[in-house]
Protein backbone atom coordinates (compact mmCIF):
# COMPACT_ATOMS: atom_id res chain seq x y z
CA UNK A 1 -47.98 58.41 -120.88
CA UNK A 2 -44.33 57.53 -120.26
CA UNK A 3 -43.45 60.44 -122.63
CA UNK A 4 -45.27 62.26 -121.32
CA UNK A 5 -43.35 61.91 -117.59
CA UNK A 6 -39.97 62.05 -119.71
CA UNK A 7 -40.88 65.26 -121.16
CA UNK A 8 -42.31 66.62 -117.72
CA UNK A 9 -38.96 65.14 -115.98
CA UNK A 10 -36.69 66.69 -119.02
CA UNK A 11 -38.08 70.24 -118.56
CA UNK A 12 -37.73 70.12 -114.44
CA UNK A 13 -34.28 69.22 -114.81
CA UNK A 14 -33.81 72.26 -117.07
CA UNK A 15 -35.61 74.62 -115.16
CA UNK A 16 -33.63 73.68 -112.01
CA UNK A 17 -30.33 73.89 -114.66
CA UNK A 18 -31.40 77.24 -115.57
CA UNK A 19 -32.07 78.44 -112.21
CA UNK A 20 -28.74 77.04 -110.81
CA UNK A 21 -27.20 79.09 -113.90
CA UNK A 22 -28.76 82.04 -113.17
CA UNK A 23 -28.21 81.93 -109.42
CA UNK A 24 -24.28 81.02 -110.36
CA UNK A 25 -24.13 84.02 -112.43
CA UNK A 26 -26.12 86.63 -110.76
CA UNK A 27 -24.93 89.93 -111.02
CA UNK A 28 -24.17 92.06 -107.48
CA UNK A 29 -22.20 94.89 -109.27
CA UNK A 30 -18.81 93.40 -108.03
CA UNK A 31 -17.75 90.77 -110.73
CA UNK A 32 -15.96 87.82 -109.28
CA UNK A 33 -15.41 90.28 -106.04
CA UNK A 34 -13.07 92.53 -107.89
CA UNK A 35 -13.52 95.49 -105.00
CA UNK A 36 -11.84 98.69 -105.71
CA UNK A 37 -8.55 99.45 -103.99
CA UNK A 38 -9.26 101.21 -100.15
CA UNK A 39 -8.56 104.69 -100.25
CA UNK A 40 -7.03 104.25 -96.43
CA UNK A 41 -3.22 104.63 -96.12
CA UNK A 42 -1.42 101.39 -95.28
CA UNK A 43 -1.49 99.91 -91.83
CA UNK A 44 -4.85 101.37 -90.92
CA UNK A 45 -7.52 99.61 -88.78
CA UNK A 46 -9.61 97.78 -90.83
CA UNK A 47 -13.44 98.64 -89.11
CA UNK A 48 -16.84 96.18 -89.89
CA UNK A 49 -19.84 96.63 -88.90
CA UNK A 50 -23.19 94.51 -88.22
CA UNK A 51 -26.35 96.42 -87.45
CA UNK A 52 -29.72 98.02 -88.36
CA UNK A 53 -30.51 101.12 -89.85
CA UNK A 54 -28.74 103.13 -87.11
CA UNK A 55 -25.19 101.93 -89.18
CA UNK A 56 -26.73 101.49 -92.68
CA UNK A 57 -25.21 104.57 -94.62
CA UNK A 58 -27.41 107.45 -95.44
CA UNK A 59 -26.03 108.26 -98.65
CA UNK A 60 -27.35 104.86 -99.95
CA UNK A 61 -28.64 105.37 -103.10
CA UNK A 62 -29.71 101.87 -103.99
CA UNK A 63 -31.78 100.99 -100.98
CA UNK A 64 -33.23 104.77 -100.17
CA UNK A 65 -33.46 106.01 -104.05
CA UNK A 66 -33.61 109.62 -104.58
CA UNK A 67 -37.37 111.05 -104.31
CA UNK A 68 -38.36 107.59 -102.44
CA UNK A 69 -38.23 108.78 -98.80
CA UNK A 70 -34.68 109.07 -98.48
CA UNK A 71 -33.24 109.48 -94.96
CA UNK A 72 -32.53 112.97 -94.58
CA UNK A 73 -34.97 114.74 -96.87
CA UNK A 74 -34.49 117.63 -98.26
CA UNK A 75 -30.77 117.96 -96.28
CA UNK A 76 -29.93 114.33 -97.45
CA UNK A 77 -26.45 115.14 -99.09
CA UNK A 78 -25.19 116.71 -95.61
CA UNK A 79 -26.62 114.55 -93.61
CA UNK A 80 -24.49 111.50 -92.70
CA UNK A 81 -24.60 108.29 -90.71
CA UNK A 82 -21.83 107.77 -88.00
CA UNK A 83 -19.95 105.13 -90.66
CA UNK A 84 -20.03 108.39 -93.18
CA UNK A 85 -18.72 111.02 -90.60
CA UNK A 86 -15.60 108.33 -89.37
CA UNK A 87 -14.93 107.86 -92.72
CA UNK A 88 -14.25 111.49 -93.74
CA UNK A 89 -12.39 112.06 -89.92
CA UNK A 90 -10.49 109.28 -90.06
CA UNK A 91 -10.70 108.08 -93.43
CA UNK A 92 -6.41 107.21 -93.20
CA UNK A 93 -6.73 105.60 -89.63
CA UNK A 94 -10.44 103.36 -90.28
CA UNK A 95 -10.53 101.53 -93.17
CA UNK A 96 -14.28 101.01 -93.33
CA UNK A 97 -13.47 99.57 -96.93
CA UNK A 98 -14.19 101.50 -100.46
CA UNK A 99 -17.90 102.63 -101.24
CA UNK A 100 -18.92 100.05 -103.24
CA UNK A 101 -22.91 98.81 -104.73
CA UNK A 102 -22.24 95.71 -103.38
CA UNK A 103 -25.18 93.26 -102.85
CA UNK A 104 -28.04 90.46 -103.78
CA UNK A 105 -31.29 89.57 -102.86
CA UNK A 106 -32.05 87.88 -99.89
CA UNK A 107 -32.86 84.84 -101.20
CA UNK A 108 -30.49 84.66 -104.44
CA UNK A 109 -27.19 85.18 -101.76
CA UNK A 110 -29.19 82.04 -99.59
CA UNK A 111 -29.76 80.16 -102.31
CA UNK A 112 -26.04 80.46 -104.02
CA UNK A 113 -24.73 79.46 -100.62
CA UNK A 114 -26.90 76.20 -100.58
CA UNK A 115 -25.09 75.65 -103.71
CA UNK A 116 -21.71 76.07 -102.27
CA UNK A 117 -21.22 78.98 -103.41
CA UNK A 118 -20.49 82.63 -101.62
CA UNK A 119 -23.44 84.59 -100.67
CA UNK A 120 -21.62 88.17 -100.67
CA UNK A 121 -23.63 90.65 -98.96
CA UNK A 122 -27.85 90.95 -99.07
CA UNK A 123 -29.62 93.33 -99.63
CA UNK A 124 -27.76 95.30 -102.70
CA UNK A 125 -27.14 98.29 -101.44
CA UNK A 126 -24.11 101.15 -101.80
CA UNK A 127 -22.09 101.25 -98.33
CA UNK A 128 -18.64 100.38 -97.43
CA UNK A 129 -17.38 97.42 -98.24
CA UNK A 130 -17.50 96.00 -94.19
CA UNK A 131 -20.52 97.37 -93.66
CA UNK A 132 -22.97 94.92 -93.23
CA UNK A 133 -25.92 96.39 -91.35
CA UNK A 134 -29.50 97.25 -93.23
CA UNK A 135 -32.37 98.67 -92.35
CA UNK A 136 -34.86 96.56 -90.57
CA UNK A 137 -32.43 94.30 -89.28
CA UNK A 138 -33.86 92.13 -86.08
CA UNK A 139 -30.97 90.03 -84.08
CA UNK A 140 -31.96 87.17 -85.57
CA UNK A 141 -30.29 88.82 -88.82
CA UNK A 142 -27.03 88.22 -87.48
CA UNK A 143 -26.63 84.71 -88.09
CA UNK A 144 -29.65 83.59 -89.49
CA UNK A 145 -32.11 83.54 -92.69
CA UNK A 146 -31.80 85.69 -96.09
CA UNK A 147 -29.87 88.44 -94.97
CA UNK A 148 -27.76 86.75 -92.56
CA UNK A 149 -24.15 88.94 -91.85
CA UNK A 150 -21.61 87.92 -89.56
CA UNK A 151 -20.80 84.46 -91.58
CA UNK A 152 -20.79 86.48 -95.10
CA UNK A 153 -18.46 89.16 -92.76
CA UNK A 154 -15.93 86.78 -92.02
CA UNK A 155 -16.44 85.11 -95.32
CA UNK A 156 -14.55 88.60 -96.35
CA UNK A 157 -12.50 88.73 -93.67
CA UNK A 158 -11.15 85.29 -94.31
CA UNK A 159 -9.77 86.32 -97.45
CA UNK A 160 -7.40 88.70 -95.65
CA UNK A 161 -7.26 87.15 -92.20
CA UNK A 162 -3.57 88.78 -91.24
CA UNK A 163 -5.08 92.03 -91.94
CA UNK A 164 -7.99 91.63 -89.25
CA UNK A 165 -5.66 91.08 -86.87
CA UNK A 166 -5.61 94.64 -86.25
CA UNK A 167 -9.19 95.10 -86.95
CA UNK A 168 -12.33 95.28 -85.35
CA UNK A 169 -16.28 94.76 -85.77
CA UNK A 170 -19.14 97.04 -84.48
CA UNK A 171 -22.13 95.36 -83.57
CA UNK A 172 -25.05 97.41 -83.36
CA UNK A 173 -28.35 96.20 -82.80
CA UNK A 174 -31.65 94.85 -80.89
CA UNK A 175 -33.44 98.04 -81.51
CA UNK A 176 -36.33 96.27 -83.59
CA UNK A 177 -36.26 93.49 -81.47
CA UNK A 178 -36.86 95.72 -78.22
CA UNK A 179 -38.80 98.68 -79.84
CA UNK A 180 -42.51 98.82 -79.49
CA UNK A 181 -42.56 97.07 -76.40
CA UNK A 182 -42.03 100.48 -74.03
CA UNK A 183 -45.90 100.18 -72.69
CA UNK A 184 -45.14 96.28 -71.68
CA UNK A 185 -41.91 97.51 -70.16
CA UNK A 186 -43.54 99.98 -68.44
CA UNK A 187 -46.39 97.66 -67.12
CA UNK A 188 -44.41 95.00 -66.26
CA UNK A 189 -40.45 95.09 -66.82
CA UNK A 190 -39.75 91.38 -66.18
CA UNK A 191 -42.81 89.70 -68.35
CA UNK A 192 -41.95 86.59 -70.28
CA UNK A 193 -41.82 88.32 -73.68
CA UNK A 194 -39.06 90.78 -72.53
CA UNK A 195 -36.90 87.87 -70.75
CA UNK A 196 -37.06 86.16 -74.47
CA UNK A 197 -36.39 88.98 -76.55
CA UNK A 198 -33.51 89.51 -74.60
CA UNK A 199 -32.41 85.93 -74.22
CA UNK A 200 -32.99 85.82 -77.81
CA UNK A 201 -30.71 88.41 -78.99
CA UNK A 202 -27.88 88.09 -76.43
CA UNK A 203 -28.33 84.13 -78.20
CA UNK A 204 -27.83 85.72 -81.57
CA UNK A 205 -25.41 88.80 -80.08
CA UNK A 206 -23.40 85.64 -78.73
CA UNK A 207 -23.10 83.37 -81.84
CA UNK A 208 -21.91 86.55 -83.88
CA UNK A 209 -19.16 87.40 -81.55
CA UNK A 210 -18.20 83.67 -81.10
CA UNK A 211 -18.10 83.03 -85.40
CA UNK A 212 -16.01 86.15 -85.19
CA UNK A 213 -13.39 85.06 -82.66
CA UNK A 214 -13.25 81.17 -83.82
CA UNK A 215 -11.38 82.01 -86.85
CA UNK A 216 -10.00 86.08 -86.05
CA UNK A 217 -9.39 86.18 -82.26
CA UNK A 218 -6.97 89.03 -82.70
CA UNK A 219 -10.06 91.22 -84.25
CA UNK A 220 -12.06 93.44 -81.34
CA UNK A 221 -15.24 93.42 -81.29
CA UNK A 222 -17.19 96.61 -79.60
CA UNK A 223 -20.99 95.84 -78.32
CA UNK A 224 -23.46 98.30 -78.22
CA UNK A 225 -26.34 98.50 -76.06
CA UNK A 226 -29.81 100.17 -77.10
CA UNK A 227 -31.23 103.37 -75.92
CA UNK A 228 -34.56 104.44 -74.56
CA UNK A 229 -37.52 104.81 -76.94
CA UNK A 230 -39.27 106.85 -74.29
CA UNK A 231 -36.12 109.57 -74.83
CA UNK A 232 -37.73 110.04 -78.65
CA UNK A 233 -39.24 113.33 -79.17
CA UNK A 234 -42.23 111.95 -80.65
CA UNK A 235 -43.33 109.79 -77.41
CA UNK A 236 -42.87 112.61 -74.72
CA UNK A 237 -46.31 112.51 -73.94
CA UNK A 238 -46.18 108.79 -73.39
CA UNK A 239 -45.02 106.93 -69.95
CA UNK A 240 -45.02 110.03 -67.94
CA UNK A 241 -45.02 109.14 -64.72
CA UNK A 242 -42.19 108.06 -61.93
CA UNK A 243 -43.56 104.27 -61.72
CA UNK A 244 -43.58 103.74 -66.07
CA UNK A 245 -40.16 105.57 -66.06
CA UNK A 246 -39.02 103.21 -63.02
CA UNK A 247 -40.36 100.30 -64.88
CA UNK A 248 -38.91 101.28 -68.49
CA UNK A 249 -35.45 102.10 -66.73
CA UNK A 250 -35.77 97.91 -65.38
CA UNK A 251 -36.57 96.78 -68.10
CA UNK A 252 -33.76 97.77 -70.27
CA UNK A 253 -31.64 97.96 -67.58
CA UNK A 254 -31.89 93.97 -68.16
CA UNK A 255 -32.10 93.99 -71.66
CA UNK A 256 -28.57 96.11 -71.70
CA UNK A 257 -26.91 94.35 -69.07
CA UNK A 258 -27.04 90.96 -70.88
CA UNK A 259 -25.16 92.39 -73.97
CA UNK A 260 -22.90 93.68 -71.79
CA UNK A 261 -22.35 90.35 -69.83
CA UNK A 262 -20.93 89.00 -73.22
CA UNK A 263 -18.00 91.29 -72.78
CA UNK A 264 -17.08 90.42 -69.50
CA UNK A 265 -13.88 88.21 -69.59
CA UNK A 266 -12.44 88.77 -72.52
CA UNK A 267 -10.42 91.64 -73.43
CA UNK A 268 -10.86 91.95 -76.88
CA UNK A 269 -14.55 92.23 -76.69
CA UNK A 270 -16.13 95.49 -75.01
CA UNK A 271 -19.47 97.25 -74.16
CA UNK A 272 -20.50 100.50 -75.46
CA UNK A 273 -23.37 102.02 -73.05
CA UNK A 274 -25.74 103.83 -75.50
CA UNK A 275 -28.15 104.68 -73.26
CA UNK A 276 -25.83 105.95 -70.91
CA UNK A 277 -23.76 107.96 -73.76
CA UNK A 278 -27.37 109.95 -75.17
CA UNK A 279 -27.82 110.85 -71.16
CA UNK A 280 -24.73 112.24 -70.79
CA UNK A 281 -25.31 114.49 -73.92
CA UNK A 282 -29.60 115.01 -73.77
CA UNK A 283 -29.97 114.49 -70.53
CA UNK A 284 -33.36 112.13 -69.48
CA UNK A 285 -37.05 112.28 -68.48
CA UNK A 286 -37.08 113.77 -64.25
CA UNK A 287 -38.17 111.26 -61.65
CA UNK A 288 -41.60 112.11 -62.00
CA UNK A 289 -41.39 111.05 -65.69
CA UNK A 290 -41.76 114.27 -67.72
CA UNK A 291 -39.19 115.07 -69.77
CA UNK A 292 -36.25 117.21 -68.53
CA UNK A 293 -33.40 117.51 -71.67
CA UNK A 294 -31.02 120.18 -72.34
CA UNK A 295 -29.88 121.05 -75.32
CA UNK A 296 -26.20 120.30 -76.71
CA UNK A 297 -23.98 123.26 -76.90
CA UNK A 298 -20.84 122.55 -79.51
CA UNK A 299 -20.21 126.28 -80.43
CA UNK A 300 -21.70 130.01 -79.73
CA UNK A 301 -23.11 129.01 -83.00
CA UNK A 302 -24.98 125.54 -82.75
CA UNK A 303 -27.33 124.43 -80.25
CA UNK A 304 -28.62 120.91 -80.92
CA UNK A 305 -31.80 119.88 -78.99
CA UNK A 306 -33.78 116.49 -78.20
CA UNK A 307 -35.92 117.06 -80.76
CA UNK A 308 -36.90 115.86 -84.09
CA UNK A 309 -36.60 117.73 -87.61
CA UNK A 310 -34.42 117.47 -90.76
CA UNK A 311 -32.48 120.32 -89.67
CA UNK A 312 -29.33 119.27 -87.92
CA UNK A 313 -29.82 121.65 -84.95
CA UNK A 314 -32.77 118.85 -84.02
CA UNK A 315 -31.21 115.53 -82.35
CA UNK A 316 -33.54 113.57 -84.45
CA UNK A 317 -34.18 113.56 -88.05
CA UNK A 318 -38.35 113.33 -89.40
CA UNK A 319 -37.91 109.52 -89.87
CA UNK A 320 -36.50 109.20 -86.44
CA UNK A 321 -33.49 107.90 -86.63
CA UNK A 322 -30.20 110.13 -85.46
CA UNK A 323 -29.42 113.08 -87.44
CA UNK A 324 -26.02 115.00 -88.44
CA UNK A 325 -25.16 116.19 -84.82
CA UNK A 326 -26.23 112.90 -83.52
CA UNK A 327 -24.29 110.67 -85.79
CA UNK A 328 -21.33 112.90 -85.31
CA UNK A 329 -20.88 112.94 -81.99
CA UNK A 330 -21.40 109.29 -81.56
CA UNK A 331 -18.46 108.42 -84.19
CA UNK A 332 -16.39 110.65 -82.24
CA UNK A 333 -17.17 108.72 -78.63
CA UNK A 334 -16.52 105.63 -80.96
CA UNK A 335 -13.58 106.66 -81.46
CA UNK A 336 -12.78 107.25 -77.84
CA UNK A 337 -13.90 103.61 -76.81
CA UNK A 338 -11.68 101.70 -79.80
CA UNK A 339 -8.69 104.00 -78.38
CA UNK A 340 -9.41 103.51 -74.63
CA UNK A 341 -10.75 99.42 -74.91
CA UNK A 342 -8.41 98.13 -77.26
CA UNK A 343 -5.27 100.40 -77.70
CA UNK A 344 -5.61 101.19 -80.94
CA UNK A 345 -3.37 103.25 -82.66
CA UNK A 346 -6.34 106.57 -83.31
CA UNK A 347 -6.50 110.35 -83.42
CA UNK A 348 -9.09 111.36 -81.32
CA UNK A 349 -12.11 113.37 -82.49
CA UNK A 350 -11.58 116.76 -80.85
CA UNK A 351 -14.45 119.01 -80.13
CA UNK A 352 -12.27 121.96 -82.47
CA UNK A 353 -12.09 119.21 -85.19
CA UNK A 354 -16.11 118.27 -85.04
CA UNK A 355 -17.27 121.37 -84.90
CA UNK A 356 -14.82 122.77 -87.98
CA UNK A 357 -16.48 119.03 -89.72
CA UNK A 358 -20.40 120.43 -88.98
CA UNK A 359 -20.05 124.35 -88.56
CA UNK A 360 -20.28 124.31 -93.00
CA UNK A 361 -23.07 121.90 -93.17
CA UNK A 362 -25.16 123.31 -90.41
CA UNK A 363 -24.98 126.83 -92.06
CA UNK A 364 -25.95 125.38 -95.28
CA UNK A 365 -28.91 124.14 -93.83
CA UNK A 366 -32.17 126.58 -93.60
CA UNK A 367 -33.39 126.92 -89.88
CA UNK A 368 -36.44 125.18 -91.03
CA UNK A 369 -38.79 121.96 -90.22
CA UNK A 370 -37.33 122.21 -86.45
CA UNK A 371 -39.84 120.65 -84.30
CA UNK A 372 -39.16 121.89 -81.06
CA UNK A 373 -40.45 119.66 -78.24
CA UNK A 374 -41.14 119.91 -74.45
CA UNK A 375 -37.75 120.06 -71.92
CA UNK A 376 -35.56 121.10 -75.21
């Protein structure tokens, strides 16, 4: 009998040896975190960012494999996230770090860190080296659980803290903590579940930005509100009327306003208005609650509307999140804001320069799968 327990004891303490091993020496593509050298010329602004899937780069080939519902379809190797479009603008001025398959599971980077040792970056995936967002990410991802990413950020960043002096960190998210609540909000835009999923992610949105500035208070750090799911193509049937727009427009209104409270005071921390920047290029539903967009007009030659479809003349791609145009413009307002909130040291994006960037990928594109949709 006590062999028996000996035994059982001997091969628990080997299986938990072996795991430990394993765990110690699990592979993420990066041995010992030998990164290849940044292509960005010396001095540039070194740019992280923590998100969702509306920062995780297209051209990922380990998390959206080729024939397994990539982002883009068809169109997928000219159509790029806003991380891919800075980087080939201002590739010399934004260091978003080298393209690198960079990454472990979930659990493997938590469990490594219970053992003391670093984490890295979870899920594998291929993206810059500072970019951090993935697809699916909730607020709670920020800090918290199996993909956690602002403490394995500024793990990286500490190993270069003089250089993030200069730098700064785009965080982008609340989208899947907000999205699929619209017909609440537009019932009833101050019920208890909306006050705590915004409490909850200004609480994560919070923690991030305060990890960030205990150890890199030089670094910015550029918030970004969420936009309006009633302004997707696909729900222009939905919430049509003046009192569920009203409502909707409350509701986020609130949800927005307490990311951007986290900016106020401190000068190396600003709000980007998302909702504010797609009206200003779409347009928005009229008071009655039908929608009422225009279509974007960079060039006698491209006309982008509020719609969705693979091509890049739609706003939208067939998975819904921002296509070509989209992503474009948006790096090139990015831009703007680092430049106008922080004083650094960047070209802007001029309309000349975008439109020379998407004039030869639009016209490679066939003027096909364009779903056209009401007020476009």
């Amino acid at each position: 009998m006590k062999r028996g327990v000996r035994l059982a004891a001997g091969a628990l303490a080997l299986a938990v040896a072996a795991g430990a091993l394993t765990l110690g020496l699990w592979s993420d593509g990066m041995p010992n975190d030998n990164f290849p050298p940044s292509t960005a010329a010396p001095g540039s602004i070194p740019l992280a960012v923590l998100g969702d899937s509306n920062s995780h780069s297209y051209q990922d080939h380990a998390w959206f494999p080729a024939g397994g519902g990539e982002r883009g379809g068809p169109l997928r190797s000219r159509t790029f996230q806003w991380t891919e479009v800075l980087a080939k603008l201002r590739g010399q001025q934004v260091d978003l770090g080298p393209w690198v398959r960079w990454g472990r599971p979930g659990v493997v980077a938590l469990a490594r860190e219970w053992m003391g040792l670093p984490g890295g970056r979870a899920p594998l995936k291929e993206d810059y080296l500072y970019n951090f967002a993935n697809s699916g990410a909730s607020c709670k991802n920020l800090m918290d659980g199996r993909f956690r990413q602002a403490p394995r950020l500024v793990a990286l960043m500490d190993q270069d803290p003089e250089r993030w002096k200069r730098g700064a960190v785009v965080i982008r998210i609340g989208f899947n903590d907000w999205g699929g609540s619209v017909d609440l909000q537009a019932s009833d835009p101050t019920a208890a579940p909306l006050r705590e999923a915004t409490a909850r992610c200004a609480g994560d949105i919070g923690a991030a930005v305060a990890l960030i500035r205990r150890t890199h208070p030089s670094t910015r750090i550029m918030l970004v509100g969420i936009g309006n799911e009633a302004d997707d193509p696909a729900n222009f049937e939905r919430w049509a009327s003046a009192d569920a727009t009203r409502n909707i427009d409350t509701a986020l209104g609130g949800f927005n306003g307490a990311i951007r409270r986290l900016a106020e005071g401190d000068a190396q921390v600003a709000y980007f208005d998302d909702l504010a920047w797609f009206r200003s290029k779409w347009g928005t539903r009229a008071a009655d609650g039908r929608p009422d967009y225009k279509a974007v007009e960079l060039g006698p030659s491209l006309r982008v509307a509020n719609a969705i479809g693979d091509d890049p003349r739609n706003s939208f791609l067939e998975d819904r999140h921002p296509g070509l145009v989209f992503n474009a413009m948006w790096a090139q307002s990015l831009v703007a804001r680092l430049r106008d909130d922080f004083g650094l040291p960047l070209t802007p994006i001029g309309d000349e320069e975008l439109l020379g960037f998407l004039g030869p990928l639009v016209t490679a594109a066939p003027p096909s799968g364009s779903a056209k949709a009401p007020g476009s």
